[in-house]
C-alpha atoms as a PDB file:
ATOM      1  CA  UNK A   1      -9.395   7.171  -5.278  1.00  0.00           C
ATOM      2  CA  UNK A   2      -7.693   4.060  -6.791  1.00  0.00           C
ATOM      3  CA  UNK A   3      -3.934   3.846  -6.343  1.00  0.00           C
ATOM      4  CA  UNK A   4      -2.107   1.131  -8.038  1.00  0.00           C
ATOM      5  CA  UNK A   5       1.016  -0.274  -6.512  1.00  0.00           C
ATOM      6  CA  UNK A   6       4.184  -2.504  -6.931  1.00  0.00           C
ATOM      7  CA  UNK A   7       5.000  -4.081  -3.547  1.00  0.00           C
ATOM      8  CA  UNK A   8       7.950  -5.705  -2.553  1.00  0.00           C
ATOM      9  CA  UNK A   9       8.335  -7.755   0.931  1.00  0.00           C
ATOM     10  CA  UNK A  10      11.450  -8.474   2.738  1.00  0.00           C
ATOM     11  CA  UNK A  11      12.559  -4.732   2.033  1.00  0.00           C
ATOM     12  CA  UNK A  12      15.931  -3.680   5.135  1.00  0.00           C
ATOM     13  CA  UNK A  13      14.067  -0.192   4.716  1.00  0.00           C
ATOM     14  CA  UNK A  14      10.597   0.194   4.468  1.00  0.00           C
ATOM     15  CA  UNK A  15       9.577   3.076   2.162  1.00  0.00           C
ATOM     16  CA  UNK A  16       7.202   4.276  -0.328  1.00  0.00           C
ATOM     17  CA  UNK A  17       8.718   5.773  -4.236  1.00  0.00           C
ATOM     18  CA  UNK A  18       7.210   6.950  -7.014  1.00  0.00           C
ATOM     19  CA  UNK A  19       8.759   5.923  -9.971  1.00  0.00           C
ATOM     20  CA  UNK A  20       9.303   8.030 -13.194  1.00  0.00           C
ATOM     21  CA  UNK A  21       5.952   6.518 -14.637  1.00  0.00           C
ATOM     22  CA  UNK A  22       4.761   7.912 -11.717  1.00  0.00           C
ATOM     23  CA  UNK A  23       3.962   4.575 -10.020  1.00  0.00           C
ATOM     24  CA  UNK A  24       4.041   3.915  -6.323  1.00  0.00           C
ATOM     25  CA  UNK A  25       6.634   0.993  -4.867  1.00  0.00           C
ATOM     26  CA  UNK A  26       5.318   0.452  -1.878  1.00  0.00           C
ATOM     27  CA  UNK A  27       8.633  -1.128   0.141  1.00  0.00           C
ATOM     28  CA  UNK A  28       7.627  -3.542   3.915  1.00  0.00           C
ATOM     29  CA  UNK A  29       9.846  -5.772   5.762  1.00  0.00           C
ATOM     30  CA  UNK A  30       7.147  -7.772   6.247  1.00  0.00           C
ATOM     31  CA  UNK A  31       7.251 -11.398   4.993  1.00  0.00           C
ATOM     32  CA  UNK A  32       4.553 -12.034   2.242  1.00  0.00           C
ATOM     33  CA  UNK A  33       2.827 -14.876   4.196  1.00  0.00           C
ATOM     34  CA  UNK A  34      -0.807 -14.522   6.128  1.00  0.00           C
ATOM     35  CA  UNK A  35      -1.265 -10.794   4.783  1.00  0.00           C
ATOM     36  CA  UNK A  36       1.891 -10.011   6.651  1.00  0.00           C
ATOM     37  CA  UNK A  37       2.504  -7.743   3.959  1.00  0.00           C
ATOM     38  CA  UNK A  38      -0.241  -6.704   2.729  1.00  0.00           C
ATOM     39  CA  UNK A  39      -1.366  -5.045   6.179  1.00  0.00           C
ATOM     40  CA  UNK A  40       2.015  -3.005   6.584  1.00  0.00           C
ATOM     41  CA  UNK A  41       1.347  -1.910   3.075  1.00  0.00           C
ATOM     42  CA  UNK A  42      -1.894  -0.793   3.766  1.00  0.00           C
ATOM     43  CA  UNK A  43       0.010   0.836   7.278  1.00  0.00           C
ATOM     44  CA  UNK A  44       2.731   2.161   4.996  1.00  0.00           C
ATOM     45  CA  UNK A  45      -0.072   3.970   2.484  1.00  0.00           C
ATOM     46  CA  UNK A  46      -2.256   5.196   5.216  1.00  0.00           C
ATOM     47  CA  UNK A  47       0.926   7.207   6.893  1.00  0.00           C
ATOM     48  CA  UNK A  48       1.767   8.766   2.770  1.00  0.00           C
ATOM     49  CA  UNK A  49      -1.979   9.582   2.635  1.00  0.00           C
ATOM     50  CA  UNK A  50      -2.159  11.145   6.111  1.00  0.00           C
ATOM     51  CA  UNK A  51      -5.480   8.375   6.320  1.00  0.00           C
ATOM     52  CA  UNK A  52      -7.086   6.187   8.674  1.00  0.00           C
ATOM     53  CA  UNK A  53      -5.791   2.144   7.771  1.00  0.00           C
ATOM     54  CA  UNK A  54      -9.556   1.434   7.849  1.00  0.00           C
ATOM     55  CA  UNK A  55     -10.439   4.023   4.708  1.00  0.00           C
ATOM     56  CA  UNK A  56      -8.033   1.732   2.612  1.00  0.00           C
ATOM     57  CA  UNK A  57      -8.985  -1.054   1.401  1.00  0.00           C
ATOM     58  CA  UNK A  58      -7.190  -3.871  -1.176  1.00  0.00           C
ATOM     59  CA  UNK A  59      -9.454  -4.210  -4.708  1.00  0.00           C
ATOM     60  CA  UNK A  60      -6.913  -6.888  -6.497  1.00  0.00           C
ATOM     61  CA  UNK A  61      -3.982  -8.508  -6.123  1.00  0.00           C
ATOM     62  CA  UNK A  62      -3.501  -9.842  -2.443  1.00  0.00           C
ATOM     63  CA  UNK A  63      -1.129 -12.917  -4.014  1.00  0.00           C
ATOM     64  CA  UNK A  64       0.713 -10.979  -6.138  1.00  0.00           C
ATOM     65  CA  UNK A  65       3.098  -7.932  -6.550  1.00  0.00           C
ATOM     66  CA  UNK A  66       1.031  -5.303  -8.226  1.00  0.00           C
ATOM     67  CA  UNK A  67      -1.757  -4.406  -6.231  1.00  0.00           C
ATOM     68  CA  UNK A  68      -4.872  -2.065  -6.345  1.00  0.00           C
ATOM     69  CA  UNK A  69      -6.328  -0.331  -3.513  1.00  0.00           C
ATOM     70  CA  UNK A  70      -9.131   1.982  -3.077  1.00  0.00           C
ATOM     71  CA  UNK A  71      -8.615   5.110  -0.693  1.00  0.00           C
ATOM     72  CA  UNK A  72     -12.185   6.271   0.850  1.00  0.00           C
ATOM     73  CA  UNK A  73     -11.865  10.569   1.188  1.00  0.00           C
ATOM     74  CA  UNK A  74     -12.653  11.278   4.598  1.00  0.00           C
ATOM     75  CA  UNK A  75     -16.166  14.137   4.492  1.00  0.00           C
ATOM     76  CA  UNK A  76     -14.912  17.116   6.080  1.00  0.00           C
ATOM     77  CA  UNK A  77     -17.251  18.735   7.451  1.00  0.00           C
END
């Protein structure tokens, strides 16, 4: 599954909304320097998604605020 995102770094609460488009803002108080970020995001998502961090994984936009991750479904046997 492919889950597009708005991040924003430097957040006092971290926290994940949807928006009334439906769109995920994906709030870490993690700076945005050295993937700082980018991994809490991917911490933050994996909590919402009740997933492994190592089943997400960042398609686009590690430099910028709108992102685009791919979620790998666990098989349940």
């Amino acid at each position: 599954m492919k889950v597009t995102i708005v991040a924003h770094p430097n957040a006092k609460k971290p926290r994940i909304e949807k928006d009334m488009l439906g769109i995920l803002h994906v709030y870490v108080n993690k700076p945005p320097l050295e993937g700082k970020a980018n991994k809490a995001i991917i911490e933050s998502l994996a909590e919402f998604f009740n997933t492994k961090k190592n089943k997400i994984m960042l398609l686009s936009g590690d430099k910028s605020k709108i992102k685009v991750f791919e979620i790998v479904a666990e098989n349940k046997n």
